[in-house]
PDB file of N, CA and C in Angstrom:
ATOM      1  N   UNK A   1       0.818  -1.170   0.000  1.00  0.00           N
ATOM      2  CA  UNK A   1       0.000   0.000   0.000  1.00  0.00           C
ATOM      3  C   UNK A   1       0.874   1.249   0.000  1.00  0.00           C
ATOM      4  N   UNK A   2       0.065   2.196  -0.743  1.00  0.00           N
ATOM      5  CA  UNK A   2       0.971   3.521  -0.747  1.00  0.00           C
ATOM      6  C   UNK A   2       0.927   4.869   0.094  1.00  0.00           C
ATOM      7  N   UNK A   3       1.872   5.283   0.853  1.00  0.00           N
ATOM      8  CA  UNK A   3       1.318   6.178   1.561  1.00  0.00           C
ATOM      9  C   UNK A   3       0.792   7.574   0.633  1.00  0.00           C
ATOM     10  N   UNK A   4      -0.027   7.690   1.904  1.00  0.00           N
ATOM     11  CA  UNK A   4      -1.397   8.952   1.082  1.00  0.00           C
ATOM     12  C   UNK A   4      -0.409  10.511   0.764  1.00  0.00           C
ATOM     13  N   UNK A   5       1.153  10.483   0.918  1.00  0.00           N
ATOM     14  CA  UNK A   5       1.489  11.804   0.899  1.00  0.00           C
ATOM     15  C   UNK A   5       1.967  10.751  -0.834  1.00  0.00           C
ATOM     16  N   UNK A   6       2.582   9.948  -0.979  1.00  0.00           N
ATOM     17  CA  UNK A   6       3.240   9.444  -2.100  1.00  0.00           C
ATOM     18  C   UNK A   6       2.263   9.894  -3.529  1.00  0.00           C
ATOM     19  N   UNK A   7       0.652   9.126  -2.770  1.00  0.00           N
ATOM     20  CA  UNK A   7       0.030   9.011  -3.558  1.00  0.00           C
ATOM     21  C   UNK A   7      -0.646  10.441  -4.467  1.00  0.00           C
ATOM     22  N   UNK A   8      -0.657  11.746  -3.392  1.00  0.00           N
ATOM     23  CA  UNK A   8      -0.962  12.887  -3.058  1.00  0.00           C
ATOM     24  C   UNK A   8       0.026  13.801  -4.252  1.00  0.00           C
ATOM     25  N   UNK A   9       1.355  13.157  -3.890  1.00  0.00           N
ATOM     26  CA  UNK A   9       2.129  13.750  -4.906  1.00  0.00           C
ATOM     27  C   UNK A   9       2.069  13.372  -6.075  1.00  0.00           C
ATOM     28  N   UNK A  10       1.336  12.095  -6.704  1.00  0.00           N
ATOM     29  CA  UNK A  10       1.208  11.334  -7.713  1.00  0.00           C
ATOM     30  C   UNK A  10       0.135  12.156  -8.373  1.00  0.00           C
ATOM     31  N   UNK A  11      -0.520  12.650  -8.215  1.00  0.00           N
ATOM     32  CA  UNK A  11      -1.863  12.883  -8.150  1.00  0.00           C
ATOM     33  C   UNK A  11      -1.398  14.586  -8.553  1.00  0.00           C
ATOM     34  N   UNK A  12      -0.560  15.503  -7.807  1.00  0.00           N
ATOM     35  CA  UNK A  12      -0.249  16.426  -8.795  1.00  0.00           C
ATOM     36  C   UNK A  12       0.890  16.322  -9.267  1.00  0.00           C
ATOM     37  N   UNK A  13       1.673  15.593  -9.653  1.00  0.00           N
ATOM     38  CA  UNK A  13       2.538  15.399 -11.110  1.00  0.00           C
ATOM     39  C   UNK A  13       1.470  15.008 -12.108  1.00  0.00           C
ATOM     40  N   UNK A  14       0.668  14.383 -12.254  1.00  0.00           N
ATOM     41  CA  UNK A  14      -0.405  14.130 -13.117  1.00  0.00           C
ATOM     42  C   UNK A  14      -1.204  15.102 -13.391  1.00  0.00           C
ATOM     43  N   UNK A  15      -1.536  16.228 -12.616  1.00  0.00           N
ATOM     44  CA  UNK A  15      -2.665  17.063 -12.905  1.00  0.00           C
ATOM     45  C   UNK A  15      -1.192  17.923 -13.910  1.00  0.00           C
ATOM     46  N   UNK A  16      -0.141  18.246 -13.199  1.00  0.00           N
ATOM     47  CA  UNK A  16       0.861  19.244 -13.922  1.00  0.00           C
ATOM     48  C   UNK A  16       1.364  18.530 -15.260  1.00  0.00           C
ATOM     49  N   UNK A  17       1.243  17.797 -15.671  1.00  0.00           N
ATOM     50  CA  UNK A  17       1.683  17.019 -16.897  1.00  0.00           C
ATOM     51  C   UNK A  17       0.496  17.155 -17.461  1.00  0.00           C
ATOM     52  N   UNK A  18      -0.337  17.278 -17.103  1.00  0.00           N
ATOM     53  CA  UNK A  18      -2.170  17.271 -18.193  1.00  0.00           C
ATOM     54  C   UNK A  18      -2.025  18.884 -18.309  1.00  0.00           C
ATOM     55  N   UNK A  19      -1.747  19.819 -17.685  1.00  0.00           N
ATOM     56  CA  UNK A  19      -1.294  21.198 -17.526  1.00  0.00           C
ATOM     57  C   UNK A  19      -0.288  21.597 -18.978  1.00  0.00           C
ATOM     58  N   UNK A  20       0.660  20.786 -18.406  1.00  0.00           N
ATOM     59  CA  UNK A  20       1.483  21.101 -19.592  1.00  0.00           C
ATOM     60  C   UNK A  20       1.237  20.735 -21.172  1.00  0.00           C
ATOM     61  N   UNK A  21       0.255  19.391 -21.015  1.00  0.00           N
ATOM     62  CA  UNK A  21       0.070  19.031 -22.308  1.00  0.00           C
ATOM     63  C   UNK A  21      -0.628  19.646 -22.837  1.00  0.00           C
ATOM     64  N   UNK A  22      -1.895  20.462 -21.803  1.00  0.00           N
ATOM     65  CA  UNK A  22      -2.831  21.311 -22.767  1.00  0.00           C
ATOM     66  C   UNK A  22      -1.917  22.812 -23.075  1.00  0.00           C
ATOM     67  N   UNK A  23      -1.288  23.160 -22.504  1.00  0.00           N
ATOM     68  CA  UNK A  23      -0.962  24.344 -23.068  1.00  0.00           C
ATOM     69  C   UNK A  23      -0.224  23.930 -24.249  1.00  0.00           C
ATOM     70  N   UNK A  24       0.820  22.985 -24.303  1.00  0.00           N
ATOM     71  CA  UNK A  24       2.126  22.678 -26.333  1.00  0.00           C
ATOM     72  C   UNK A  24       0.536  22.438 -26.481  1.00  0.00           C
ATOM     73  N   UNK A  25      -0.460  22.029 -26.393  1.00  0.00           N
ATOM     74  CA  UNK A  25      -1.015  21.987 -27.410  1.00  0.00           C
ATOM     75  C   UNK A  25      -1.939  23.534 -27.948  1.00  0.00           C
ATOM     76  N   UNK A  26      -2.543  23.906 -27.155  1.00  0.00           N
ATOM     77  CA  UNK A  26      -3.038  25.346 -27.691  1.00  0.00           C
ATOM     78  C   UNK A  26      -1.558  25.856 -27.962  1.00  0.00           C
ATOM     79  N   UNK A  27      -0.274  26.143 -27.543  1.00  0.00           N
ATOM     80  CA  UNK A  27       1.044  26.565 -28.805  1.00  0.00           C
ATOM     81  C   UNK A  27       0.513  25.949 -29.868  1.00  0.00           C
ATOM     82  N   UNK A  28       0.328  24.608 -29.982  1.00  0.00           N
ATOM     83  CA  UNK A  28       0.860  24.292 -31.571  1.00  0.00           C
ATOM     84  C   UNK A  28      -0.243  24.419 -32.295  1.00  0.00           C
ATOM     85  N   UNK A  29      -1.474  25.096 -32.130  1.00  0.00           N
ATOM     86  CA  UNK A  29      -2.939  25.126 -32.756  1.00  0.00           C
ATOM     87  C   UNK A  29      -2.470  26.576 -33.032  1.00  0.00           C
ATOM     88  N   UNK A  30      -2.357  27.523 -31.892  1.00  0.00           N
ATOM     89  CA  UNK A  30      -2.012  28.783 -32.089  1.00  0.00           C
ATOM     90  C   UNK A  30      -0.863  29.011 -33.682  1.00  0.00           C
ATOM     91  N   UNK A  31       0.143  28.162 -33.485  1.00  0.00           N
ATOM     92  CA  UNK A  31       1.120  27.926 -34.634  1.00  0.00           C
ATOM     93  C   UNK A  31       0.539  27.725 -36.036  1.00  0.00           C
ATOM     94  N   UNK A  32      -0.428  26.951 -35.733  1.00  0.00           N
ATOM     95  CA  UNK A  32      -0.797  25.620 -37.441  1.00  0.00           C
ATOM     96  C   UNK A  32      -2.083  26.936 -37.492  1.00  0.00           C
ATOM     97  N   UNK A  33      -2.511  27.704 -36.813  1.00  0.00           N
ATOM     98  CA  UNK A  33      -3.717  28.970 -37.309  1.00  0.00           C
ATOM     99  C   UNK A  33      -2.807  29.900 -37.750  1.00  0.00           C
ATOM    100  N   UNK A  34      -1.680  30.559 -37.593  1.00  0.00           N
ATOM    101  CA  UNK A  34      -0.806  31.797 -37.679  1.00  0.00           C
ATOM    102  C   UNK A  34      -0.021  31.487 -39.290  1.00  0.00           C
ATOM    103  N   UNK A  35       0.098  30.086 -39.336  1.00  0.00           N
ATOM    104  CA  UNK A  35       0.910  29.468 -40.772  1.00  0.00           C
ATOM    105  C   UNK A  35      -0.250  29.600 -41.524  1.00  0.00           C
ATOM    106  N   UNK A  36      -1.321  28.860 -41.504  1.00  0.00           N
ATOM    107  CA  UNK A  36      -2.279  29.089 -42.251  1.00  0.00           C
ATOM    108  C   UNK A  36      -2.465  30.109 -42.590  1.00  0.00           C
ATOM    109  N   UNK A  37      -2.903  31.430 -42.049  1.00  0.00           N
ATOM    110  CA  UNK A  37      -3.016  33.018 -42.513  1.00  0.00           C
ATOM    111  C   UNK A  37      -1.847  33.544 -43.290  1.00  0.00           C
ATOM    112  N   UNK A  38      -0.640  32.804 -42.783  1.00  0.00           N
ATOM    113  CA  UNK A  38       0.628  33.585 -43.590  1.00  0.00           C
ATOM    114  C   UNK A  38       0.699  32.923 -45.613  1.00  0.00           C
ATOM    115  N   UNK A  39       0.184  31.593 -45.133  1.00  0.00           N
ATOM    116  CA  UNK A  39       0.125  30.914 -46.462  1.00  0.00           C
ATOM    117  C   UNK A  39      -0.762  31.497 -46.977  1.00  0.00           C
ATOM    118  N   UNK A  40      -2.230  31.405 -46.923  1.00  0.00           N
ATOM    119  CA  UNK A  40      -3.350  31.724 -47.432  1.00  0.00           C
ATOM    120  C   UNK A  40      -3.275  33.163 -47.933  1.00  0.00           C
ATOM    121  N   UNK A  41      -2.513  34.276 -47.432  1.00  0.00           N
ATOM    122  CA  UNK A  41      -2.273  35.554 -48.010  1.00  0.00           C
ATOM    123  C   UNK A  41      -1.179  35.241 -48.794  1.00  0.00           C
ATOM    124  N   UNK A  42      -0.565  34.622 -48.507  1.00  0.00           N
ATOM    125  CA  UNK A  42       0.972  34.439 -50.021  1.00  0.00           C
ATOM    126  C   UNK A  42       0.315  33.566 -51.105  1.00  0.00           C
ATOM    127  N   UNK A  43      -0.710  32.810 -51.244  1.00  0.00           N
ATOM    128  CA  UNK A  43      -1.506  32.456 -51.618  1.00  0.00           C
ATOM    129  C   UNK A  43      -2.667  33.382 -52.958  1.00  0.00           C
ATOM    130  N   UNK A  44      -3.307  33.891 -51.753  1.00  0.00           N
ATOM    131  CA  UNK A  44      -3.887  34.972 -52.948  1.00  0.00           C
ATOM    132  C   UNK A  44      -2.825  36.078 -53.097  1.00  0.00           C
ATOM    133  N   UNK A  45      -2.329  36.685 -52.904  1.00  0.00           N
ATOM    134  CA  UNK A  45      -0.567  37.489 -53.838  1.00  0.00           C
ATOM    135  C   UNK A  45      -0.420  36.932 -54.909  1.00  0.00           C
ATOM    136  N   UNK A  46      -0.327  35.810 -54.876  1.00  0.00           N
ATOM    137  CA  UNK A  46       0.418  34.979 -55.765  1.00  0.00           C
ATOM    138  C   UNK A  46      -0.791  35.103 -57.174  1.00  0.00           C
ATOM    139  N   UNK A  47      -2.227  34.535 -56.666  1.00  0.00           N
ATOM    140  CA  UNK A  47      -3.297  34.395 -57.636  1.00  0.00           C
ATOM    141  C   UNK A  47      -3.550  36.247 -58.539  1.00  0.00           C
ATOM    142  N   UNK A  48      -3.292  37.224 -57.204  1.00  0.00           N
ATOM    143  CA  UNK A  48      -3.381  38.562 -57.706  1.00  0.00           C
ATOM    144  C   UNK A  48      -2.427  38.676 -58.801  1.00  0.00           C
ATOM    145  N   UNK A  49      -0.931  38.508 -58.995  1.00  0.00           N
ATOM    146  CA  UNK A  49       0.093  38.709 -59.446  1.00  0.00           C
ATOM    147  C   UNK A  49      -0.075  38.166 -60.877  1.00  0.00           C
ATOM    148  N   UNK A  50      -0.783  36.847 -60.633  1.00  0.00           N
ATOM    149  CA  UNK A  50      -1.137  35.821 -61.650  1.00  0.00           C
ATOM    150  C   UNK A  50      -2.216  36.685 -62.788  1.00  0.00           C
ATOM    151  N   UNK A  51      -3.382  37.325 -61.983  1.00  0.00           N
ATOM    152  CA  UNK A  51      -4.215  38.031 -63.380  1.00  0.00           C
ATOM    153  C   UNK A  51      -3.871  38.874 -63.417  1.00  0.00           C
ATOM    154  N   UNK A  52      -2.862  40.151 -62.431  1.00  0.00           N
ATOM    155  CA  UNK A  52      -1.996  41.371 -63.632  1.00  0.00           C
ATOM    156  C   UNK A  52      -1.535  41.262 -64.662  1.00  0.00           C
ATOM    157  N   UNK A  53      -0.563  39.236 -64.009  1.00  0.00           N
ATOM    158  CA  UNK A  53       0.486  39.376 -65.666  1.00  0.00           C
ATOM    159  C   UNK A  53      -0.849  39.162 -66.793  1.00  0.00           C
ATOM    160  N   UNK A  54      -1.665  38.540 -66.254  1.00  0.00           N
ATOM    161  CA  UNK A  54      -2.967  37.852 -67.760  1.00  0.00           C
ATOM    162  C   UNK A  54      -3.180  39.186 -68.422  1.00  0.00           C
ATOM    163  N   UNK A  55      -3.505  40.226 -68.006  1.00  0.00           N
ATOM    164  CA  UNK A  55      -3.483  41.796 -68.047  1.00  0.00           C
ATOM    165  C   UNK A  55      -2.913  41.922 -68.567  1.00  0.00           C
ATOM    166  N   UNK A  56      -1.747  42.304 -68.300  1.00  0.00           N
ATOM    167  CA  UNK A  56      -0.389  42.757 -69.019  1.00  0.00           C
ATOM    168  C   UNK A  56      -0.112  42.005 -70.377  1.00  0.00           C
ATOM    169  N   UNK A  57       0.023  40.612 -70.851  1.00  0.00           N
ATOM    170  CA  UNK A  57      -0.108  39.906 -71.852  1.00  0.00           C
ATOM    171  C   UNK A  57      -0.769  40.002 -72.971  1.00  0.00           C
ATOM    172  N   UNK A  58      -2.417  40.344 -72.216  1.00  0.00           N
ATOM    173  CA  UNK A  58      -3.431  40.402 -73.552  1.00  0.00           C
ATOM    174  C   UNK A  58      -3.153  41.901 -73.834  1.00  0.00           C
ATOM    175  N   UNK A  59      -2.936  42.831 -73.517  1.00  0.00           N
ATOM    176  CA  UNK A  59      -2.894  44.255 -73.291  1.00  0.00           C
ATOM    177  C   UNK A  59      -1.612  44.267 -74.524  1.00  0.00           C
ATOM    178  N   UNK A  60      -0.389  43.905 -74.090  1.00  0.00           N
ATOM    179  CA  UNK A  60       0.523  43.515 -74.957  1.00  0.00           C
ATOM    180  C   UNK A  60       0.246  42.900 -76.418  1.00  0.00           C
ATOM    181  N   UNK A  61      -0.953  42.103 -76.196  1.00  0.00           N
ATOM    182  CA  UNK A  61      -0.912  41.285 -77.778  1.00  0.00           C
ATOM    183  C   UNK A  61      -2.331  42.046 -78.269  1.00  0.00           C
ATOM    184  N   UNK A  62      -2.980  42.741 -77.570  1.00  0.00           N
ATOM    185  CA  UNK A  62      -3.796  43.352 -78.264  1.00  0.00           C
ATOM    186  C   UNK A  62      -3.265  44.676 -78.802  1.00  0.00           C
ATOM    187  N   UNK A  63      -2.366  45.688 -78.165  1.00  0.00           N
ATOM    188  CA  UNK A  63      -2.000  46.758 -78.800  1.00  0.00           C
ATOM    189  C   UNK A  63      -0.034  46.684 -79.432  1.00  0.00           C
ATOM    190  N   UNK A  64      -0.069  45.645 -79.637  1.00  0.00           N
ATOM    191  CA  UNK A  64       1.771  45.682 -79.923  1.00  0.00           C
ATOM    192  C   UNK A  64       1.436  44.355 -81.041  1.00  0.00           C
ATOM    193  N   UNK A  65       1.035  43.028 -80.539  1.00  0.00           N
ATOM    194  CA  UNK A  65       1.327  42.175 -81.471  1.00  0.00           C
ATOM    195  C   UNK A  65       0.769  42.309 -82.564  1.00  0.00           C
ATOM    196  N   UNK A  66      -1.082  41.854 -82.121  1.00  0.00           N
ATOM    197  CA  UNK A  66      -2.028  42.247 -83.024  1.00  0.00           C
ATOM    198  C   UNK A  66      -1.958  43.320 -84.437  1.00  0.00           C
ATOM    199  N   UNK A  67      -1.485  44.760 -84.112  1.00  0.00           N
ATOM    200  CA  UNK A  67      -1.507  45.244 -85.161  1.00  0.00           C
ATOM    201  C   UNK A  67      -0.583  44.910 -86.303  1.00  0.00           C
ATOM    202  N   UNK A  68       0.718  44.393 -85.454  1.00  0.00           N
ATOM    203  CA  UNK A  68       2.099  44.069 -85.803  1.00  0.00           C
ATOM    204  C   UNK A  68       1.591  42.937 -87.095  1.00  0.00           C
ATOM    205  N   UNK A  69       1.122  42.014 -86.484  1.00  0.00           N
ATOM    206  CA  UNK A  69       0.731  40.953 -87.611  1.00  0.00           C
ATOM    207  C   UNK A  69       0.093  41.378 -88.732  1.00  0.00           C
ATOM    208  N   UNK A  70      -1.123  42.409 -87.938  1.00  0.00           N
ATOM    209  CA  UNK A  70      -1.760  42.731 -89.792  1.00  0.00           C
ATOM    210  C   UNK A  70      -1.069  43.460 -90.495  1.00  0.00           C
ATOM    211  N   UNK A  71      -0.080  44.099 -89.643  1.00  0.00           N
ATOM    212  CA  UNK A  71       0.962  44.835 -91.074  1.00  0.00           C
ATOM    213  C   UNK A  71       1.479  44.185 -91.851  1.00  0.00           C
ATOM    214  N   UNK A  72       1.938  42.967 -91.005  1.00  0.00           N
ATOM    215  CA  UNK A  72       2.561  41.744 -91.713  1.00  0.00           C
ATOM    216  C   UNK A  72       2.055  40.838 -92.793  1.00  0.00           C
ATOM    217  N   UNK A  73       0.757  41.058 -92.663  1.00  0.00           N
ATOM    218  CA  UNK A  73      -0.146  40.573 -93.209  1.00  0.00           C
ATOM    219  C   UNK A  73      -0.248  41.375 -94.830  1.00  0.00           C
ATOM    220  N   UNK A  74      -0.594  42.632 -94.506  1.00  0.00           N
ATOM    221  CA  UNK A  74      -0.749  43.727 -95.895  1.00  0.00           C
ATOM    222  C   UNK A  74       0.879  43.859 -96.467  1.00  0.00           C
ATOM    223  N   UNK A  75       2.097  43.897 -95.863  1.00  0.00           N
ATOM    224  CA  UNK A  75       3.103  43.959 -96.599  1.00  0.00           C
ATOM    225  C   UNK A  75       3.151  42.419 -96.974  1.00  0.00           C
ATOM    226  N   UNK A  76       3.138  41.542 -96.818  1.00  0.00           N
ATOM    227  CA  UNK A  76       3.474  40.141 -97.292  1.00  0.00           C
ATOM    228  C   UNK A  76       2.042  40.301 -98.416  1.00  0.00           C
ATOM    229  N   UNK A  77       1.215  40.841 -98.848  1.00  0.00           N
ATOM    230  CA  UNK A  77       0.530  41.075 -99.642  1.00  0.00           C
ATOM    231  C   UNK A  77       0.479  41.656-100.655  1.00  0.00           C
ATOM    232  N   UNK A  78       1.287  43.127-100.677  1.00  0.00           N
ATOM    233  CA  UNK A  78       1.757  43.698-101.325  1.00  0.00           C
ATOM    234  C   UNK A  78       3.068  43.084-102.194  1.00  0.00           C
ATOM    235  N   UNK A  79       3.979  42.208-101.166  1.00  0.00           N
ATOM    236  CA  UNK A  79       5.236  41.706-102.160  1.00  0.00           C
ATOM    237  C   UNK A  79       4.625  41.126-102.591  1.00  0.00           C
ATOM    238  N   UNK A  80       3.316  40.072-102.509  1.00  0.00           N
ATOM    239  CA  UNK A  80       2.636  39.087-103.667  1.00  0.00           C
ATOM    240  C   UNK A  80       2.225  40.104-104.854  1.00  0.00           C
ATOM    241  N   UNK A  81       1.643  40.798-104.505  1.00  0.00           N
ATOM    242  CA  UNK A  81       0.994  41.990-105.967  1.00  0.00           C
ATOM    243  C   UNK A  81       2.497  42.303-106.511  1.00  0.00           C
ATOM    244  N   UNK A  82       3.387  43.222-106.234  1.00  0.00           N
ATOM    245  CA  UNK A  82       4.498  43.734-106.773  1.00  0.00           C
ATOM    246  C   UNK A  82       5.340  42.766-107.640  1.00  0.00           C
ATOM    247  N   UNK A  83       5.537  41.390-106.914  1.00  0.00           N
ATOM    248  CA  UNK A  83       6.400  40.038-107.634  1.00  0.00           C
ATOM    249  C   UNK A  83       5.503  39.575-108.739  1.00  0.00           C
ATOM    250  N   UNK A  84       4.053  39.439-108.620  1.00  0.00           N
ATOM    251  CA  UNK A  84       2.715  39.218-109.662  1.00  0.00           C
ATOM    252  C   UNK A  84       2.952  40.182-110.748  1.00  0.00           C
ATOM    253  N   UNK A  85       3.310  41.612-110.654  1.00  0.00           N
ATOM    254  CA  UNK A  85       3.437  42.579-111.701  1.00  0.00           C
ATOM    255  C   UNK A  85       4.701  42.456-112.129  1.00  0.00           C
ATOM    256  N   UNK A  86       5.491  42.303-111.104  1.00  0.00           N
ATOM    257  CA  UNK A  86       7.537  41.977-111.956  1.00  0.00           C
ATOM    258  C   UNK A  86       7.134  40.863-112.664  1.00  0.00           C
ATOM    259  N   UNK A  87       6.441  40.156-112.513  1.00  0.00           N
ATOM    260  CA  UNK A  87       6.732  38.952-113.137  1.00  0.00           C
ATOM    261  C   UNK A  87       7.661  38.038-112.568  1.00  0.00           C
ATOM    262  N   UNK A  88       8.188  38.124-111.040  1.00  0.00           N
ATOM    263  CA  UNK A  88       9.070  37.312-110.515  1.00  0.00           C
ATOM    264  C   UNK A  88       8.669  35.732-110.327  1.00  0.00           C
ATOM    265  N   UNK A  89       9.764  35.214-110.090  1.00  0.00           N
ATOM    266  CA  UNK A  89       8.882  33.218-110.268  1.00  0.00           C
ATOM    267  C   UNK A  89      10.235  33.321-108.939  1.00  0.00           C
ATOM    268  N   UNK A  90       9.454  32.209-108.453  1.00  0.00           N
ATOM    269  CA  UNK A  90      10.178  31.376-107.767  1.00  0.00           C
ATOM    270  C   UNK A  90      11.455  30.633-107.768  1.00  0.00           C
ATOM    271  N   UNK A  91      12.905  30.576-107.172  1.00  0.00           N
ATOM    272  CA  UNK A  91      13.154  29.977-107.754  1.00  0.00           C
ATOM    273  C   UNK A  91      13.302  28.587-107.315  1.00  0.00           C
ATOM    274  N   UNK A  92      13.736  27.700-107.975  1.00  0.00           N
ATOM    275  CA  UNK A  92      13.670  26.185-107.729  1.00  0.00           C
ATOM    276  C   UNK A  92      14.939  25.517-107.323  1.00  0.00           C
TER     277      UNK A  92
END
């Protein structure tokens, strides 16, 4: 049998170890909530950053490429008419 001071002390090392376990654990909830917010905003940054460049791209191919081609388009048209009137051939 155990004396009642042994047992007494048994009794709070156990309550202080259930003490300690609940607090690492609200730390590590507190932790895995604080990571989450830091991700989840680097997260959408990332998605924001993502439709500027989409922005920036079509913006780019609508006023730079786009016209670029149909010029390309009417001069590669014109050397067909001009080589059609030289009379130029291909050569082989």
């Amino acid at each position: 049998m155990v004396p009642e001071a042994v047992e007494a002390i048994a009794v709070y090392v156990g309550l202080l170890r259930d003490i300690i376990m609940l607090v690492l654990l609200l730390a590590l909830l507190a932790t895995v909530i604080l990571t989450y917010r830091k991700v989840s905003q680097a997260i959408g940054s990332v998605g924001r950053i993502v439709k500027t460049t989409e922005e920036m791209v079509a913006s780019v191919q609508d006023n730079i490429v786009g016209p670029a081609s149909k010029g390309s388009g009417v001069a590669f048209g014109v050397g067909k008419v001009v080589a059609f009137l030289r009379g130029s051939k291909k050569q082989e």
